[in-house]
C-alpha atoms as a PDB file:
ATOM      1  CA  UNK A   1       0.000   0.000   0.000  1.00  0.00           C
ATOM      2  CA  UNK A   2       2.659   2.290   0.543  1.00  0.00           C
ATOM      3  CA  UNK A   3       3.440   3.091  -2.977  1.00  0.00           C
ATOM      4  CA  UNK A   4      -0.337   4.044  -3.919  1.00  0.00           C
ATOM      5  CA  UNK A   5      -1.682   7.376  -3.624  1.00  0.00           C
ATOM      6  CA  UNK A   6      -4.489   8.262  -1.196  1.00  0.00           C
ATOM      7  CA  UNK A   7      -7.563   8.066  -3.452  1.00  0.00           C
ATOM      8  CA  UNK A   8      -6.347   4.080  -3.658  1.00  0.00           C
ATOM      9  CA  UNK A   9      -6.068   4.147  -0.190  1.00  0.00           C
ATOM     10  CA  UNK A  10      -9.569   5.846  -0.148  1.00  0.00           C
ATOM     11  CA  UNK A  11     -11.279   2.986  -2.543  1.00  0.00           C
ATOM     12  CA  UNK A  12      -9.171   0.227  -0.216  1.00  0.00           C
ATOM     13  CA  UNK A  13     -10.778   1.605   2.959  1.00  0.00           C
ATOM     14  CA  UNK A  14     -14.275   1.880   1.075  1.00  0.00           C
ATOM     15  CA  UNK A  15     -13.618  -1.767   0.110  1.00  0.00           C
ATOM     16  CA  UNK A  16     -13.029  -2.899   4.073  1.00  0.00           C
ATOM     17  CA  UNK A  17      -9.507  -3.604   3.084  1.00  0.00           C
ATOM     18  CA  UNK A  18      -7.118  -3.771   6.047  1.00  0.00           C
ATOM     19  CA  UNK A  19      -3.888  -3.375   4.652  1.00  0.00           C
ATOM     20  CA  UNK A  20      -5.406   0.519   3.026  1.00  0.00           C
ATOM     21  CA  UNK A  21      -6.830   1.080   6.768  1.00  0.00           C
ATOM     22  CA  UNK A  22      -3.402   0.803   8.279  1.00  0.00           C
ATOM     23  CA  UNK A  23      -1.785   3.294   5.424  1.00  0.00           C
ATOM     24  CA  UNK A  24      -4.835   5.816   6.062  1.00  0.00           C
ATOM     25  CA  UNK A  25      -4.045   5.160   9.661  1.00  0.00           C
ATOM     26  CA  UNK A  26      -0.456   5.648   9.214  1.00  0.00           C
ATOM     27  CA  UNK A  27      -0.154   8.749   6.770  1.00  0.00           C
ATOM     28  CA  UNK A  28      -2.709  10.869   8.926  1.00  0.00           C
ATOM     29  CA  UNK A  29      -1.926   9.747  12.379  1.00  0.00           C
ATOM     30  CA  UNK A  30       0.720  12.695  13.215  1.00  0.00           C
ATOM     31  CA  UNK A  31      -2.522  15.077  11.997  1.00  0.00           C
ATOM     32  CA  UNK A  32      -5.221  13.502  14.058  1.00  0.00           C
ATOM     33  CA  UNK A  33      -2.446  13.856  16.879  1.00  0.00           C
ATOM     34  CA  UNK A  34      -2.010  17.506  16.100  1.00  0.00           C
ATOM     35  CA  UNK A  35      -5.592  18.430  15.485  1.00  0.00           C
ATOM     36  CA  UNK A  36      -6.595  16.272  19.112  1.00  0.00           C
ATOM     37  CA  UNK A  37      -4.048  17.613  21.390  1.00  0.00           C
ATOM     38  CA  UNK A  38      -5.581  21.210  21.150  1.00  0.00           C
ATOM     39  CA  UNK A  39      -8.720  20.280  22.800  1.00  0.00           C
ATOM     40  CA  UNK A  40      -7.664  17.191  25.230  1.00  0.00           C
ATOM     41  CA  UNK A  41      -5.734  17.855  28.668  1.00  0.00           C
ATOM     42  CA  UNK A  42      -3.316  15.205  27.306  1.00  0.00           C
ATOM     43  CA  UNK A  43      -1.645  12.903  25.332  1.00  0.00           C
ATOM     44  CA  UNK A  44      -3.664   9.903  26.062  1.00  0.00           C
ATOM     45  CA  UNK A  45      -7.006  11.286  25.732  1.00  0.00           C
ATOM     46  CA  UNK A  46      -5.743  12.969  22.440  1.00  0.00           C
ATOM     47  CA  UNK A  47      -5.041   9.123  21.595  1.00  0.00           C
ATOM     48  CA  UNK A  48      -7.828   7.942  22.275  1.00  0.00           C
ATOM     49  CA  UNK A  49      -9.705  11.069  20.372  1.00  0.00           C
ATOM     50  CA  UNK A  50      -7.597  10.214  17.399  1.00  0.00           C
ATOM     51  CA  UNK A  51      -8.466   6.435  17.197  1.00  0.00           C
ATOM     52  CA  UNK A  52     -12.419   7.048  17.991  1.00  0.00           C
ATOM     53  CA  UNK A  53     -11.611   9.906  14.708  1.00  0.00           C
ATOM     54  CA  UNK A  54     -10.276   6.710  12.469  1.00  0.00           C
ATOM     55  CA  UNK A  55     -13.033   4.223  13.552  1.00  0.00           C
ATOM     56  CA  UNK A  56     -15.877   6.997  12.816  1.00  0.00           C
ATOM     57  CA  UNK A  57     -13.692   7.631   9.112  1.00  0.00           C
ATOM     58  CA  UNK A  58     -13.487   3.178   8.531  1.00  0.00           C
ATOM     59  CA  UNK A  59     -17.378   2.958   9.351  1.00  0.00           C
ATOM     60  CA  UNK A  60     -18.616   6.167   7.436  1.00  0.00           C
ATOM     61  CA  UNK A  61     -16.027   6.211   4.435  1.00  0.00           C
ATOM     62  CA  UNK A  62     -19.030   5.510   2.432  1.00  0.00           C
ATOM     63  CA  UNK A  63     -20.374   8.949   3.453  1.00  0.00           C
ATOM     64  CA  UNK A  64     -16.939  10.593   2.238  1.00  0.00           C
ATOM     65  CA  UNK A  65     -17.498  12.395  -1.396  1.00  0.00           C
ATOM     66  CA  UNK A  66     -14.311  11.152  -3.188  1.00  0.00           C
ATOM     67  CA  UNK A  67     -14.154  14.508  -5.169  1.00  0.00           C
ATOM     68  CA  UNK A  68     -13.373  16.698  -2.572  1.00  0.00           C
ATOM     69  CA  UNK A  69     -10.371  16.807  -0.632  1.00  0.00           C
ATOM     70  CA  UNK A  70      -9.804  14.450   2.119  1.00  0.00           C
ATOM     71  CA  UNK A  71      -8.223  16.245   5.224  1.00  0.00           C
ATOM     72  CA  UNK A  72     -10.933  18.782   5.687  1.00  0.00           C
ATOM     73  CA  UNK A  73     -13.510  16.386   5.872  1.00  0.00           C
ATOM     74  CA  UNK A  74     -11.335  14.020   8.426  1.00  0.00           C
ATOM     75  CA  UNK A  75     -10.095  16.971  10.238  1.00  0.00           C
ATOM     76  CA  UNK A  76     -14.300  17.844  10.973  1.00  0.00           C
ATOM     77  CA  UNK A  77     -14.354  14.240  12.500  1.00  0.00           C
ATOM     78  CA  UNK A  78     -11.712  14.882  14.635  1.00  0.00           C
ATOM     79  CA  UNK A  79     -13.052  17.911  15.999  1.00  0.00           C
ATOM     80  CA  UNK A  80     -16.314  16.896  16.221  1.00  0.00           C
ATOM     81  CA  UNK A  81     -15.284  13.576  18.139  1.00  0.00           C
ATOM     82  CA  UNK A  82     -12.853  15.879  20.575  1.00  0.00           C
ATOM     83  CA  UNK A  83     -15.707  17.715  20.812  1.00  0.00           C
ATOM     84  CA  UNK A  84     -17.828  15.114  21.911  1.00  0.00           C
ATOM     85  CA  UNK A  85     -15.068  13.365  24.271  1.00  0.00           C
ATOM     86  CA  UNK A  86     -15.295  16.487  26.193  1.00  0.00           C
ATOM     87  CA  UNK A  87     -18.904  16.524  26.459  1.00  0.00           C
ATOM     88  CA  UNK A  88     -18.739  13.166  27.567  1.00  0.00           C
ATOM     89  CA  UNK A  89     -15.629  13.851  30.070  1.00  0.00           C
ATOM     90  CA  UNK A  90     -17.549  16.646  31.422  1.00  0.00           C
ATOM     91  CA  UNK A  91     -20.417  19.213  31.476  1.00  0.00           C
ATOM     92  CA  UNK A  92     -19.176  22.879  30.401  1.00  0.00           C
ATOM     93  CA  UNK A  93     -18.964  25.444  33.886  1.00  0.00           C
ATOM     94  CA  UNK A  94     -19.459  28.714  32.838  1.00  0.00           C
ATOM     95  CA  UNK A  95     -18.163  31.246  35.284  1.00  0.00           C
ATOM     96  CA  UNK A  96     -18.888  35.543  34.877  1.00  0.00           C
ATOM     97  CA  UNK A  97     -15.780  36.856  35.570  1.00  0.00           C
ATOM     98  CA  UNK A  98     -14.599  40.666  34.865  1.00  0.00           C
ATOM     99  CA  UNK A  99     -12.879  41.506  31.906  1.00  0.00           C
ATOM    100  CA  UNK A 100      -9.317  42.904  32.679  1.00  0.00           C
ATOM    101  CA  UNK A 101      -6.694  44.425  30.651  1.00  0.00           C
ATOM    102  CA  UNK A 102      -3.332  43.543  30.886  1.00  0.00           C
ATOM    103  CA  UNK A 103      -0.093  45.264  29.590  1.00  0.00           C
ATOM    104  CA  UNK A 104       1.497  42.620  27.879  1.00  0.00           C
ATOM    105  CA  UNK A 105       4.538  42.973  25.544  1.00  0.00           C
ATOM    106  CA  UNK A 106       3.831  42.837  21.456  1.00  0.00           C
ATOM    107  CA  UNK A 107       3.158  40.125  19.824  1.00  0.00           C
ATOM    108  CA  UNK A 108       6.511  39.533  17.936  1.00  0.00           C
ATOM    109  CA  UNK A 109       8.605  40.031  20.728  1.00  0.00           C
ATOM    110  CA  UNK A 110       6.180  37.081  22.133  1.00  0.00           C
ATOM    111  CA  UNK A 111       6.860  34.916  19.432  1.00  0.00           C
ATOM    112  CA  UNK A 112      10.598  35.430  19.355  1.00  0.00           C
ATOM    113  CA  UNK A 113      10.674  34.345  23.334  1.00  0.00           C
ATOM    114  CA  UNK A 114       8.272  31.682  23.150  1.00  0.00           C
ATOM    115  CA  UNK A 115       8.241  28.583  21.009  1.00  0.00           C
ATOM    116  CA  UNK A 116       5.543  26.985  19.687  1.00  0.00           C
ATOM    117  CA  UNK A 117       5.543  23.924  21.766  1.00  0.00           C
ATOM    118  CA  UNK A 118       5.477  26.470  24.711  1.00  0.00           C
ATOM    119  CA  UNK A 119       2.728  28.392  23.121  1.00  0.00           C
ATOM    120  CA  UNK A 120       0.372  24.919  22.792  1.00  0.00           C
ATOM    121  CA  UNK A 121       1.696  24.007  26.121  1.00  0.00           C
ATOM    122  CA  UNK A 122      -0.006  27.185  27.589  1.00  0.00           C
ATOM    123  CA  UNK A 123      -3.196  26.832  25.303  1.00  0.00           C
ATOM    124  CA  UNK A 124      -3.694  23.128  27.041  1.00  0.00           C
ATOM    125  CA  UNK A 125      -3.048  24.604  30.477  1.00  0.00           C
ATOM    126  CA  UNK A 126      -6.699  26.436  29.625  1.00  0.00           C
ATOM    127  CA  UNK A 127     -10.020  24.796  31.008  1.00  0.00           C
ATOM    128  CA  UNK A 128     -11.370  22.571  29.314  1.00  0.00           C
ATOM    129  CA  UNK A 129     -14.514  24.732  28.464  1.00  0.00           C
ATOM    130  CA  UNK A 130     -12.041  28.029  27.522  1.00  0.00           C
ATOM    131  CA  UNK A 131      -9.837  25.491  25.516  1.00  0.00           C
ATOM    132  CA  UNK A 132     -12.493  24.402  23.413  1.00  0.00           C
ATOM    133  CA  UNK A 133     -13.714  27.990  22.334  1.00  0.00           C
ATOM    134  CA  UNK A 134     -10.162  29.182  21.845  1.00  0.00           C
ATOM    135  CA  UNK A 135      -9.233  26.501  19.527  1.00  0.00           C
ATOM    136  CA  UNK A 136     -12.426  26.516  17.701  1.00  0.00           C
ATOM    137  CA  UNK A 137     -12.155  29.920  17.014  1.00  0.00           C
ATOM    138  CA  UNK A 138      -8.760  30.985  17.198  1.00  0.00           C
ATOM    139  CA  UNK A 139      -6.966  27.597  15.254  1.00  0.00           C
ATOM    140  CA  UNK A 140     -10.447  26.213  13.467  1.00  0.00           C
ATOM    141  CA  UNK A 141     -12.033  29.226  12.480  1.00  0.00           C
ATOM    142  CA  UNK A 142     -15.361  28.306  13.015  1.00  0.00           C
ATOM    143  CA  UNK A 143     -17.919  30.925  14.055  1.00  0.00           C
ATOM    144  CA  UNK A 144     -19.499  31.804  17.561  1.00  0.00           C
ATOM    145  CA  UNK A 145     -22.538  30.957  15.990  1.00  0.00           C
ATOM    146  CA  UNK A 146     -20.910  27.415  14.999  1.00  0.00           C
ATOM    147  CA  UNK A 147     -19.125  26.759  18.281  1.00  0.00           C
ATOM    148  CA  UNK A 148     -22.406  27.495  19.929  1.00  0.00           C
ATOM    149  CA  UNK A 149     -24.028  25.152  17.661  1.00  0.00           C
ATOM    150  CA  UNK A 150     -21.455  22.666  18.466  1.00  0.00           C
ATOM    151  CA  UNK A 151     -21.323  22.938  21.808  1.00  0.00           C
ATOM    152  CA  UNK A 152     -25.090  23.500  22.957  1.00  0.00           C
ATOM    153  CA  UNK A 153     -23.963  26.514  24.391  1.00  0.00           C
ATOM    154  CA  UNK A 154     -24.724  30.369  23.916  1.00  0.00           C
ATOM    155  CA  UNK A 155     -23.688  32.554  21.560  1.00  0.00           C
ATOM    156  CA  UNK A 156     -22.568  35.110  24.391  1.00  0.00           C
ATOM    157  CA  UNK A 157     -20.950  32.074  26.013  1.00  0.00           C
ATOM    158  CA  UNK A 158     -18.798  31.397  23.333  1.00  0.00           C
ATOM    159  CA  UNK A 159     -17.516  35.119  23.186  1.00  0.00           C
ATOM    160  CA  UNK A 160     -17.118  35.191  27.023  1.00  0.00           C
ATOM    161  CA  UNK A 161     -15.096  31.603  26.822  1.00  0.00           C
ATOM    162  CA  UNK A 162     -13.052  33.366  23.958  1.00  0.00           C
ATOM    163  CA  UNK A 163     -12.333  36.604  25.848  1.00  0.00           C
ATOM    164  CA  UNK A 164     -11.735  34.472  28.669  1.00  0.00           C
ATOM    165  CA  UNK A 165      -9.340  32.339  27.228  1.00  0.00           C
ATOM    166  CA  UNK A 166      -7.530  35.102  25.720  1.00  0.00           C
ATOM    167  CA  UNK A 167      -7.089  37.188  29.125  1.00  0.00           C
ATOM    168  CA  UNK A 168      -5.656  33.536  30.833  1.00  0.00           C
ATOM    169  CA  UNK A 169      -3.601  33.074  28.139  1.00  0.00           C
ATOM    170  CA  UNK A 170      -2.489  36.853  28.689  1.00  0.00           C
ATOM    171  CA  UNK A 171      -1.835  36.325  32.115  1.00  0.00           C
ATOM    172  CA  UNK A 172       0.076  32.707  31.259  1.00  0.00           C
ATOM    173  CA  UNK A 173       2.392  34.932  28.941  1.00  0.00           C
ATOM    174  CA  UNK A 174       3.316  37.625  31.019  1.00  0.00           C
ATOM    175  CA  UNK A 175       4.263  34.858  33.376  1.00  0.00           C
ATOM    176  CA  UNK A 176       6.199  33.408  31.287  1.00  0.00           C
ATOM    177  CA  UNK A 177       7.895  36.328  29.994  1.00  0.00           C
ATOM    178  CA  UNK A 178       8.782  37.085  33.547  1.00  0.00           C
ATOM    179  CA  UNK A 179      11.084  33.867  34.494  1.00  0.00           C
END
């Protein structure tokens, strides 16, 4: 299998073929990785996200329209199971909190002192519930009108969770910046 392209891969996995499972499996397991670990609190759950993402792709491939691309629709799977696995982990808390403004330094001179591992690594130190919104919005670009869709939650919730987010992740930084 390794030598065929995806769209044999595709028509293997349609045909219940194990060998193109395992190459789908294979080629897109670092992405489900990357797309799970934004919303789970770690790397097991973001496992676990990821397979329950393959086994909803192996028993729906049928549903997948072969002439459009691949990763978007798989990539909607995995964030609608993450999604789910939260909902299932736990019910949402919403909490009212003020709004406050922090002086924080720009964002360049952010980027230059932080990595990106460091960056994720703040964005999963976020609640669950903030976590969710941030990386919805933020990395998925849905809208609050989609996240609140998605999560059964309000569309003022999902702007509070974002501003929310943002202000912890503020505060995180500034942290950071300071050690």
């Amino acid at each position: 299998m390794e030598n065929h392209n995806l769209a044999d891969i595709l028509k293997g996995c349609r045909r219940k073929e194990r060998a193109a499972q395992k190459e789908l499996y294979r080629q897109f397991y670092g992405y489900a990785m990357s797309v799970s670990l934004r919303y789970c609190d770690n790397e097991d759950e973001a496992i676990e996200v990821a397979n329950d993402a393959f086994l909803k792709v192996f028993l729906n491939i049928q549903r997948y329209d072969a002439d459009l691309p691949f990763k978007p629709w798989f990539r909607r799977i995995l964030i609608n199971t993450a999604i789910n696995h939260i909902k299932k982990k736990q019910k949402l808390k919403i909490s009212t909190l003020m709004d406050t403004e922090y002086n924080i330094p720009d964002t360049e001179e952010i980027l230059a002192r932080l990595g990106f591992q460091e960056l994720m690594a703040l964005v999963r130190s976020l609640s669950t519930a903030y976590r969710t919104v941030f990386n919805l919005y933020v990395l998925d670009g849905f809208t609050h009108e989609e996240i609140s869709q998605e999560l059964g939650i309000s569309v003022g919730t999902s702007k509070s969770n974002l501003s929310k987010a943002r202000e912890r992740l503020r505060q995180l930084i500034i942290q950071q910046m300071q050690q």
